[in-house]
N, C-alpha and C. Protein backbone atom coordinates (compact mmCIF):
# COMPACT_ATOMS: atom_id res chain seq x y z
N UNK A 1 78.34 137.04 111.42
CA UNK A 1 78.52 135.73 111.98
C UNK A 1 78.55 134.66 110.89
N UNK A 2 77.78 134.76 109.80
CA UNK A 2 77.71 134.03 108.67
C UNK A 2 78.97 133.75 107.86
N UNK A 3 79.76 134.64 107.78
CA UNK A 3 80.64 135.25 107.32
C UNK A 3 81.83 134.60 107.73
N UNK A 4 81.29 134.45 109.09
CA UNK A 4 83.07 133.79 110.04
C UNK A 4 82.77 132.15 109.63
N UNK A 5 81.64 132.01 109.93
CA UNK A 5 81.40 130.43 109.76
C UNK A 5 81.64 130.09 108.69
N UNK A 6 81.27 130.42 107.83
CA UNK A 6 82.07 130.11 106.16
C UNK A 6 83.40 130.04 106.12
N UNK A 7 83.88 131.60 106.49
CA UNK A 7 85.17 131.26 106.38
C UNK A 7 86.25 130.19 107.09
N UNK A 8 85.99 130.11 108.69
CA UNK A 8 86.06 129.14 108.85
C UNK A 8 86.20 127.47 107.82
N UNK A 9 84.67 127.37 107.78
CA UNK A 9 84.43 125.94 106.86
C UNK A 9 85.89 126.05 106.15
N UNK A 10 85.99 127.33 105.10
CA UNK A 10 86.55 127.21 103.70
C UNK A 10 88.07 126.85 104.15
N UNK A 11 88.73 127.48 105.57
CA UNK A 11 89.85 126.99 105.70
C UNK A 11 90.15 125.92 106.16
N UNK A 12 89.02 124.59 106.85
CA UNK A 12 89.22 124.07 107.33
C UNK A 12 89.33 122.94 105.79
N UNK A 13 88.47 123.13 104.86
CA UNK A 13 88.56 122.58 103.97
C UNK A 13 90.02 122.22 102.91
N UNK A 14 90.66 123.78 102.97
CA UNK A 14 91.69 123.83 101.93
C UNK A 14 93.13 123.24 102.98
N UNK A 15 92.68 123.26 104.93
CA UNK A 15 93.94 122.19 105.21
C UNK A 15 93.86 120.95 105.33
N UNK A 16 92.86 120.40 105.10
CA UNK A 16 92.70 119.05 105.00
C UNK A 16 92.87 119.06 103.39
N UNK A 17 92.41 119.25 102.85
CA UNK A 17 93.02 119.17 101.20
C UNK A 17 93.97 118.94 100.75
N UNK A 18 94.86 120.15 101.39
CA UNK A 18 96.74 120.48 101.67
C UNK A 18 97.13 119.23 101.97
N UNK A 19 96.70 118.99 102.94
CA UNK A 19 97.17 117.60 103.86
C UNK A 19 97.13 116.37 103.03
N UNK A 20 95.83 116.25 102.60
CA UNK A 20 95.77 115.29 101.63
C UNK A 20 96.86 114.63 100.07
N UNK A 21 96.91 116.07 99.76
CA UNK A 21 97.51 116.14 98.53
C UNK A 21 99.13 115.50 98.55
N UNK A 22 99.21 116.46 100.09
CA UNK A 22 100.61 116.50 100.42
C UNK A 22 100.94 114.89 100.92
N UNK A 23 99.86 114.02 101.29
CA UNK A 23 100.38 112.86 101.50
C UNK A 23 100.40 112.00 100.50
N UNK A 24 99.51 112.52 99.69
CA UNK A 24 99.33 111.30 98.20
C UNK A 24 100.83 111.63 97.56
N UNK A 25 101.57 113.06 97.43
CA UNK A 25 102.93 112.83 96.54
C UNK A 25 103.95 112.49 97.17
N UNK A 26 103.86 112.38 98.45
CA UNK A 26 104.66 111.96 99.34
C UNK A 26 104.72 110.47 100.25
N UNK A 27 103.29 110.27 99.50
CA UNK A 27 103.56 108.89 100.35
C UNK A 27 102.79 107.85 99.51
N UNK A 28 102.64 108.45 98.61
CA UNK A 28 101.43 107.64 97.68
C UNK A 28 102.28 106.99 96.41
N UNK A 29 102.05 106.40 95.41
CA UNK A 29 102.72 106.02 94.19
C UNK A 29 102.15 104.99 93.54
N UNK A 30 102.66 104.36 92.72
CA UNK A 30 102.47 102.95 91.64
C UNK A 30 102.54 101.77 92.59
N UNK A 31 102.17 100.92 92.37
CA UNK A 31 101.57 99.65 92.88
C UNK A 31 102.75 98.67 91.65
N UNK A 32 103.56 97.87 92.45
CA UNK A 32 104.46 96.90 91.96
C UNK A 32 104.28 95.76 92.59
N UNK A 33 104.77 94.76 91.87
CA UNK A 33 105.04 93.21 92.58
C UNK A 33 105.89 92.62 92.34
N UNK A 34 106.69 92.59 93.35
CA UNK A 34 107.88 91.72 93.24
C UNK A 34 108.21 89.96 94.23
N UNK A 35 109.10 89.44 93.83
CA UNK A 35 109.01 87.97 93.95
C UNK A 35 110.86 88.14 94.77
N UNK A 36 111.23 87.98 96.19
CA UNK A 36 112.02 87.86 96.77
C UNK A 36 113.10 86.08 96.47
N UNK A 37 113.91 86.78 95.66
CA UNK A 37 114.89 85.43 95.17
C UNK A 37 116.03 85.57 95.97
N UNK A 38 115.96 86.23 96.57
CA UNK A 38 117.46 85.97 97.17
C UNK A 38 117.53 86.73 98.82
N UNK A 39 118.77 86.62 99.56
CA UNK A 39 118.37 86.79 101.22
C UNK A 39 118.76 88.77 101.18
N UNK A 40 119.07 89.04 100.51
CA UNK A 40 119.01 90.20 100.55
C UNK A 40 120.86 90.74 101.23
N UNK A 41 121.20 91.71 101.34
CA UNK A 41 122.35 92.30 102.26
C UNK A 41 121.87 92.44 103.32
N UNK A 42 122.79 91.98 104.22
CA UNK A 42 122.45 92.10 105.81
C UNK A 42 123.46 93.49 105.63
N UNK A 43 122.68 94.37 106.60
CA UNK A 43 123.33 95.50 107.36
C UNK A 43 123.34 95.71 108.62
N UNK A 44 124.35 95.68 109.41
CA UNK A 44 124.46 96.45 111.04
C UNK A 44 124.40 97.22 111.06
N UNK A 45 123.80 98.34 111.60
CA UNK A 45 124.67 99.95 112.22
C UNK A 45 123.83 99.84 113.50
N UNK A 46 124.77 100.84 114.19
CA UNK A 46 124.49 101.17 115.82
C UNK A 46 124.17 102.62 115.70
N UNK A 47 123.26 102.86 116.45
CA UNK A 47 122.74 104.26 116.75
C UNK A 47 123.34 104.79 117.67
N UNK A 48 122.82 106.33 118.21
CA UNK A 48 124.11 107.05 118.82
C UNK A 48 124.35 106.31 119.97
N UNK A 49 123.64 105.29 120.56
CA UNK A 49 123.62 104.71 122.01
C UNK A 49 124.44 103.98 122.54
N UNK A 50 124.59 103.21 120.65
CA UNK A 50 125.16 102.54 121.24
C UNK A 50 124.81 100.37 120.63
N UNK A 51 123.64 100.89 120.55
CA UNK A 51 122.62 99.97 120.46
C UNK A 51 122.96 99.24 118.55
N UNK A 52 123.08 97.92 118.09
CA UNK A 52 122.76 97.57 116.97
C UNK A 52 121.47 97.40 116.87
N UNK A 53 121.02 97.81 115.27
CA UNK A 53 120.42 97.51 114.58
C UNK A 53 120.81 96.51 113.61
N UNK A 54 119.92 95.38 112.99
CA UNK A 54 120.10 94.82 111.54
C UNK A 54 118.77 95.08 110.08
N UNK A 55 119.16 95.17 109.46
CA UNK A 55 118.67 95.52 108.04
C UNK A 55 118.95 94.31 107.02
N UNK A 56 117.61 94.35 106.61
CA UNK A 56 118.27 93.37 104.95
C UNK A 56 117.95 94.48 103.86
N UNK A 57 118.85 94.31 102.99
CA UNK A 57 118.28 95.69 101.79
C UNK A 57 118.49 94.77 100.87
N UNK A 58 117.70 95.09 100.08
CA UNK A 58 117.06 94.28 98.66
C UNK A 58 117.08 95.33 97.49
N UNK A 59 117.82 94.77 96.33
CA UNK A 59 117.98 95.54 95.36
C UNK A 59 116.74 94.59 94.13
N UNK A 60 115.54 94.36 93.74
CA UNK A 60 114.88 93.42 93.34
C UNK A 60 113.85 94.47 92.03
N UNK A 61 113.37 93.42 90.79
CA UNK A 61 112.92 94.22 89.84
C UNK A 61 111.77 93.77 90.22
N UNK A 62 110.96 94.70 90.02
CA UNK A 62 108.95 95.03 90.17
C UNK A 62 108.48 95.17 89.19
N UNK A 63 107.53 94.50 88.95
CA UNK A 63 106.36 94.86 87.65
C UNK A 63 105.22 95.19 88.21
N UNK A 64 104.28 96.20 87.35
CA UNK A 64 102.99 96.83 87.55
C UNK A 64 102.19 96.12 86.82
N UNK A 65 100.88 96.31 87.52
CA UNK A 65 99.80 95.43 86.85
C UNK A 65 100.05 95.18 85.23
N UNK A 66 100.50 95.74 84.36
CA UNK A 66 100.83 95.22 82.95
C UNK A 66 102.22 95.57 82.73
N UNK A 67 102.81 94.67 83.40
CA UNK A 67 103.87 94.24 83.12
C UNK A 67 105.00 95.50 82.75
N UNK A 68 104.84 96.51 83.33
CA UNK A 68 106.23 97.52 83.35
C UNK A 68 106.99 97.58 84.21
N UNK A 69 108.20 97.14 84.03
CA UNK A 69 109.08 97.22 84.73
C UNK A 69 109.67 98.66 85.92
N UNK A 70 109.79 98.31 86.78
CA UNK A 70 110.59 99.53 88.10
C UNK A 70 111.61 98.90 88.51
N UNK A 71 112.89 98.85 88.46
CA UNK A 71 113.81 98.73 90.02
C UNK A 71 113.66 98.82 91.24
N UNK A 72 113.38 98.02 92.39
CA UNK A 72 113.11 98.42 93.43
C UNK A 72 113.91 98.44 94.24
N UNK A 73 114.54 99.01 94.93
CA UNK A 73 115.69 99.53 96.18
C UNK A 73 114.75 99.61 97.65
N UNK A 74 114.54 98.46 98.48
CA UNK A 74 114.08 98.89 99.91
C UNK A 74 114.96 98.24 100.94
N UNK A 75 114.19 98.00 102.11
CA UNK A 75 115.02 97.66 103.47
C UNK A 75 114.04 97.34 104.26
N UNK A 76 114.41 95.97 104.96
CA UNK A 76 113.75 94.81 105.79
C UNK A 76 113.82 95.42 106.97
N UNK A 77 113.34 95.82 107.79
CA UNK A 77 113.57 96.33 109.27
C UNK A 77 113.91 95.17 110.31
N UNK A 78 114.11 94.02 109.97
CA UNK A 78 113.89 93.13 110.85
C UNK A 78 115.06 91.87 111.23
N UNK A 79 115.39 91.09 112.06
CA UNK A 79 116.50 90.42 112.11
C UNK A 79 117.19 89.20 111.44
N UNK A 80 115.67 89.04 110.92
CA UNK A 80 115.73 87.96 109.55
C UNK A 80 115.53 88.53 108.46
N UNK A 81 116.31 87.73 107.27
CA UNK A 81 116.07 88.20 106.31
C UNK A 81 114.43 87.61 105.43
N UNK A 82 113.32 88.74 104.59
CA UNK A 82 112.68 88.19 104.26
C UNK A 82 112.40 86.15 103.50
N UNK A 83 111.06 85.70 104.06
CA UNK A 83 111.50 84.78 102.74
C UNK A 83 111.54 84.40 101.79
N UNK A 84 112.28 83.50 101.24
CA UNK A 84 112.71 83.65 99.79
C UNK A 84 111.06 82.90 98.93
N UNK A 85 111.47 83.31 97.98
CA UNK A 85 110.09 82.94 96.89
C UNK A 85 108.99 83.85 97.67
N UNK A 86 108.82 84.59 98.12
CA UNK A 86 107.29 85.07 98.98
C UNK A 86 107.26 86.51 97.70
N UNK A 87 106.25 86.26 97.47
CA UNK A 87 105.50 87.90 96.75
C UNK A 87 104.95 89.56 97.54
N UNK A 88 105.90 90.00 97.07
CA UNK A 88 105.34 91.46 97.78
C UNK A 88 104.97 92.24 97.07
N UNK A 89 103.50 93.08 97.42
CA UNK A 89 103.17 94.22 96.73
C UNK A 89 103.83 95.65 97.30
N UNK A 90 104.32 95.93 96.44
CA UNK A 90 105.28 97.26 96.56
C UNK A 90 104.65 98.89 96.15
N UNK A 91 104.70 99.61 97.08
CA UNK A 91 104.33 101.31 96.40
C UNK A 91 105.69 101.89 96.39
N UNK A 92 105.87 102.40 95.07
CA UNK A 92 106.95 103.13 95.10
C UNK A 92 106.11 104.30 94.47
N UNK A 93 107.20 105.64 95.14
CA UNK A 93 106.76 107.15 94.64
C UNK A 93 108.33 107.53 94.25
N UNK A 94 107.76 108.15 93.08
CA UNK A 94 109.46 108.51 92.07
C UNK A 94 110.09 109.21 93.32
N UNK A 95 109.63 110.49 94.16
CA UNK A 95 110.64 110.81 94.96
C UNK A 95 111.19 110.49 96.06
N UNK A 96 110.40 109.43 96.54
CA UNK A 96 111.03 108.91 97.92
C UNK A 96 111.74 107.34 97.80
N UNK A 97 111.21 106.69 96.32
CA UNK A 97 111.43 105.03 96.06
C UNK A 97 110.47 104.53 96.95
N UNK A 98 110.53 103.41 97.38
CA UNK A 98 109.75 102.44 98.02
C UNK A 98 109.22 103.11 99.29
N UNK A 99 107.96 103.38 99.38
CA UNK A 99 107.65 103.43 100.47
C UNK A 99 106.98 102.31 101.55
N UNK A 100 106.44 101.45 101.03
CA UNK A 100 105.67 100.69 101.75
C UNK A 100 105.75 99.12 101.10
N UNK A 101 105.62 98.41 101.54
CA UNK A 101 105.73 96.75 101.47
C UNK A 101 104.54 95.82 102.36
N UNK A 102 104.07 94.87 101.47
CA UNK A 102 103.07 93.79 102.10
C UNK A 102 103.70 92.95 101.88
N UNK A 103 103.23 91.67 102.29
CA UNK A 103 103.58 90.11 101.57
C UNK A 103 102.34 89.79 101.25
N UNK A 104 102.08 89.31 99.96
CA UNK A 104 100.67 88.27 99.60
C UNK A 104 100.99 87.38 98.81
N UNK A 105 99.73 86.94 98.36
CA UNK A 105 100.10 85.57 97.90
C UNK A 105 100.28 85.81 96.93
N UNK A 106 100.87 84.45 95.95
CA UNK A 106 100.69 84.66 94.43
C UNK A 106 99.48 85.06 94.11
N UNK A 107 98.34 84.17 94.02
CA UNK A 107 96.88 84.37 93.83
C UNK A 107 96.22 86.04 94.02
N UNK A 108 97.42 86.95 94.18
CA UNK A 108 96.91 88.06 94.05
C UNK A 108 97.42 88.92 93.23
N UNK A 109 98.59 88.22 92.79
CA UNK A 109 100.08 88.84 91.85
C UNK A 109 98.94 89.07 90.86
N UNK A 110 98.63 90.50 89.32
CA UNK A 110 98.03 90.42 88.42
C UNK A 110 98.97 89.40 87.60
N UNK A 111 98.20 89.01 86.77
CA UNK A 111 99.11 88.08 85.09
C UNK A 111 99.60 88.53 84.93
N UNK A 112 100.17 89.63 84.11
CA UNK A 112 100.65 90.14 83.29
C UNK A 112 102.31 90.09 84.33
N UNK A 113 102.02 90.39 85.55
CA UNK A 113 103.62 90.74 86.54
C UNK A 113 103.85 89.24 86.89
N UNK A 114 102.28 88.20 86.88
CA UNK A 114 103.41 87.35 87.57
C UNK A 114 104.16 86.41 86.22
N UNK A 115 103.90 87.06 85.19
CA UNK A 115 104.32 85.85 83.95
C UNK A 115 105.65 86.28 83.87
N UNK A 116 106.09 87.77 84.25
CA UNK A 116 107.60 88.64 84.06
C UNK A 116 108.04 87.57 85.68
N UNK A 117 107.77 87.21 86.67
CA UNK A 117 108.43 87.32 87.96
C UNK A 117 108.66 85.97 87.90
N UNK A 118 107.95 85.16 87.41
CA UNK A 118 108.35 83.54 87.07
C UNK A 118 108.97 83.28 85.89
């Protein structure tokens, strides 16, 4: 009985681990900040329904807390385009690009990115 319960534990351990790992290279990455100068490309497409969608996609350069440069390639989900001058902290992961987007303030931009973004 000792035996099962361990083993147990040990697998429950190594899929949450799995899981873990598997979300940090997949969804995890570098921390950028970028400064929105411009309205971005509007995109339409319609899904199979029928139905439009709009997109803004932003082609915009990111700096990391000391000032290294990334390219950033993402997409606005929304019907407006972001606004202009607003600061976003960006995660990008080399294999997927941008995964995730905030807006904050300057007052949170590090120095070093916001002296490259101004």
């Amino acid at each position: 009985m000792k035996k099962v319960l361990i083993g147990l534990v040990v697998l429950v351990v190594l899929v949450f681990g799995g899981l873990k790992i598997f979300e940090i290279t997949n969804y995890g990455g570098t921390t950028y900040y970028t400064k929105i100068t411009n309205t971005g490309q509007r995109v339409t497409n319609r899904d199979d329904e029928g139905n439009k969608h709009t997109i803004y996609a932003y082609d915009l350069p990111g700096f990391d807390e000391r000032g290294g440069l990334q390219q950033l390639k993402f997409n606005a989900n929304r019907d407006r385009p972001l606004r202009k001058n607003a600061f976003l902290k960006v995660t990008y992961n080399d294999k997927k690009g941008v995964t995730s987007w905030e807006s904050i303030s300057r007052s949170q931009v590090p120095k070093a990115a916001l002296a490259k973004l101004e």
